[in-house]
Protein backbone atom coordinates (compact mmCIF):
# COMPACT_ATOMS: atom_id res chain seq x y z
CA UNK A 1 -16.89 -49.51 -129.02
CA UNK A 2 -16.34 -49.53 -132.56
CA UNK A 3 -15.03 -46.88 -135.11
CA UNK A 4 -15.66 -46.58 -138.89
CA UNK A 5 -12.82 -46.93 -141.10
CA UNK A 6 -14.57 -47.16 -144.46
CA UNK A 7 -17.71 -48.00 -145.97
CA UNK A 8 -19.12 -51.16 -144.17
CA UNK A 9 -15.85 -51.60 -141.92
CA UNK A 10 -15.81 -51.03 -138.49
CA UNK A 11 -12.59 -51.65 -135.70
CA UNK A 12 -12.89 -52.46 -132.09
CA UNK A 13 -11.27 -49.31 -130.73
CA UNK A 14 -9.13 -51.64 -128.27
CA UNK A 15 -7.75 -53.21 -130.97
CA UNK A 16 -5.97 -50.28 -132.78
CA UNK A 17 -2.38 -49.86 -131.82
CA UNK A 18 -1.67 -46.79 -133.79
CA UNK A 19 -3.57 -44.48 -136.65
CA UNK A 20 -1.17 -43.03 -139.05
CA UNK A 21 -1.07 -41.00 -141.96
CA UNK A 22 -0.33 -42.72 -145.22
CA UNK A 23 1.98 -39.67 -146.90
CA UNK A 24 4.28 -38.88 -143.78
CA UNK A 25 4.57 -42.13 -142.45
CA UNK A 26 5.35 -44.35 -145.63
CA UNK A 27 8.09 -41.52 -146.36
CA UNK A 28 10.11 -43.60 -144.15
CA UNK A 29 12.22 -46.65 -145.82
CA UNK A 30 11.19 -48.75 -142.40
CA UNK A 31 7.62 -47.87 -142.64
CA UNK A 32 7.52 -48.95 -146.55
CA UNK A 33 9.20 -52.06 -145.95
CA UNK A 34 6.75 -53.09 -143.22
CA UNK A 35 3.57 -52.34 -145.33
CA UNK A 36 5.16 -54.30 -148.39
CA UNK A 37 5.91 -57.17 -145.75
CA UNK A 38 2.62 -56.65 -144.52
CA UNK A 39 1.27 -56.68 -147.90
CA UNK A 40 3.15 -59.78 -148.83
CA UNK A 41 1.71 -61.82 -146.20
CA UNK A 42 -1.80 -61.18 -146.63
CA UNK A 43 -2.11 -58.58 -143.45
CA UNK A 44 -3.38 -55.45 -145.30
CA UNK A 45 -6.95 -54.73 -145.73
CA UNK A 46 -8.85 -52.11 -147.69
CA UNK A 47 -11.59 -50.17 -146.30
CA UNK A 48 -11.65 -47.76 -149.36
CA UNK A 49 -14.76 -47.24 -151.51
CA UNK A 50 -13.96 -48.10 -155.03
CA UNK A 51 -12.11 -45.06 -156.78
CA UNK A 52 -10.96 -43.32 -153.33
CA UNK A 53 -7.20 -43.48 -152.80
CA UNK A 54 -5.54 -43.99 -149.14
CA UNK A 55 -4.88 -41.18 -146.94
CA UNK A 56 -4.02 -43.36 -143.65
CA UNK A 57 -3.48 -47.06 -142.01
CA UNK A 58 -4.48 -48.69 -138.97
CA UNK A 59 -1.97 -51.08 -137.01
CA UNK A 60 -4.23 -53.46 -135.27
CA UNK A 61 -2.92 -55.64 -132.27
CA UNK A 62 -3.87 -59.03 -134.32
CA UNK A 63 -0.95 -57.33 -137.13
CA UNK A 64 -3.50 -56.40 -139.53
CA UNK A 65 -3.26 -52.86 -141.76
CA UNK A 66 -6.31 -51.62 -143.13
CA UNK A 67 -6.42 -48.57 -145.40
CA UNK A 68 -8.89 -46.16 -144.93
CA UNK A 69 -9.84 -43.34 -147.32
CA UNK A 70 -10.52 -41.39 -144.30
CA UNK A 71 -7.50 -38.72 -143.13
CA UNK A 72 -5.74 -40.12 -139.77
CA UNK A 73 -6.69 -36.70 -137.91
CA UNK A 74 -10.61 -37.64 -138.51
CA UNK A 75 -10.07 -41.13 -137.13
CA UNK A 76 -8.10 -40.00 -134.31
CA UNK A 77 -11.21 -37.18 -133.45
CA UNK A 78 -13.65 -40.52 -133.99
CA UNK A 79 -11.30 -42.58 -131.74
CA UNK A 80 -11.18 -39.52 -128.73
CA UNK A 81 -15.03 -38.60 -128.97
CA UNK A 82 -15.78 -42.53 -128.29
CA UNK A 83 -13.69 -42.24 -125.19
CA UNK A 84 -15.87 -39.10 -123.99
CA UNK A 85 -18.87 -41.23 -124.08
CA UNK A 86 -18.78 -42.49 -121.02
């Protein structure tokens, strides 16, 4: 199953590792440094529609971040209710 992270992006739910949210998880130094590193590298991609700002990132297992404009709670809820499908 797949979940939406932004306009026209969709994730394999297996591949997430973790959903977090952008303003209490980049308040750490470790957390900054690995998004810059991230960054750096070419890993980070933006699922944001143009003009929205960040509220959360997505670790996938392949190392990838993607920003999403959407809050981590609502991805989590998207992420639980796919599980309840079936």
């Amino acid at each position: 199953m797949y979940i939406s992270i932004g306009p026209l992006i969709t994730i394999k739910k297996e591949d997430i590792v973790g959903i977090f949210d952008l303003d209490t998880a980049a308040a750490t130094k470790a957390t900054k440094d690995f998004l810059v590193s991230c960054e750096k590298k070419g890993g980070t991609v933006s699922a944001l529609s143009p003009g929205e700002l960040p509220k959360s990132f997505i670790l996938t297992r392949s190392g990838k971040v993607y920003f999403s404009q959407y809050a981590a709670r609502i991805l989590r809820i998207r992420a639980k209710k796919l599980k309840n499908l079936f």
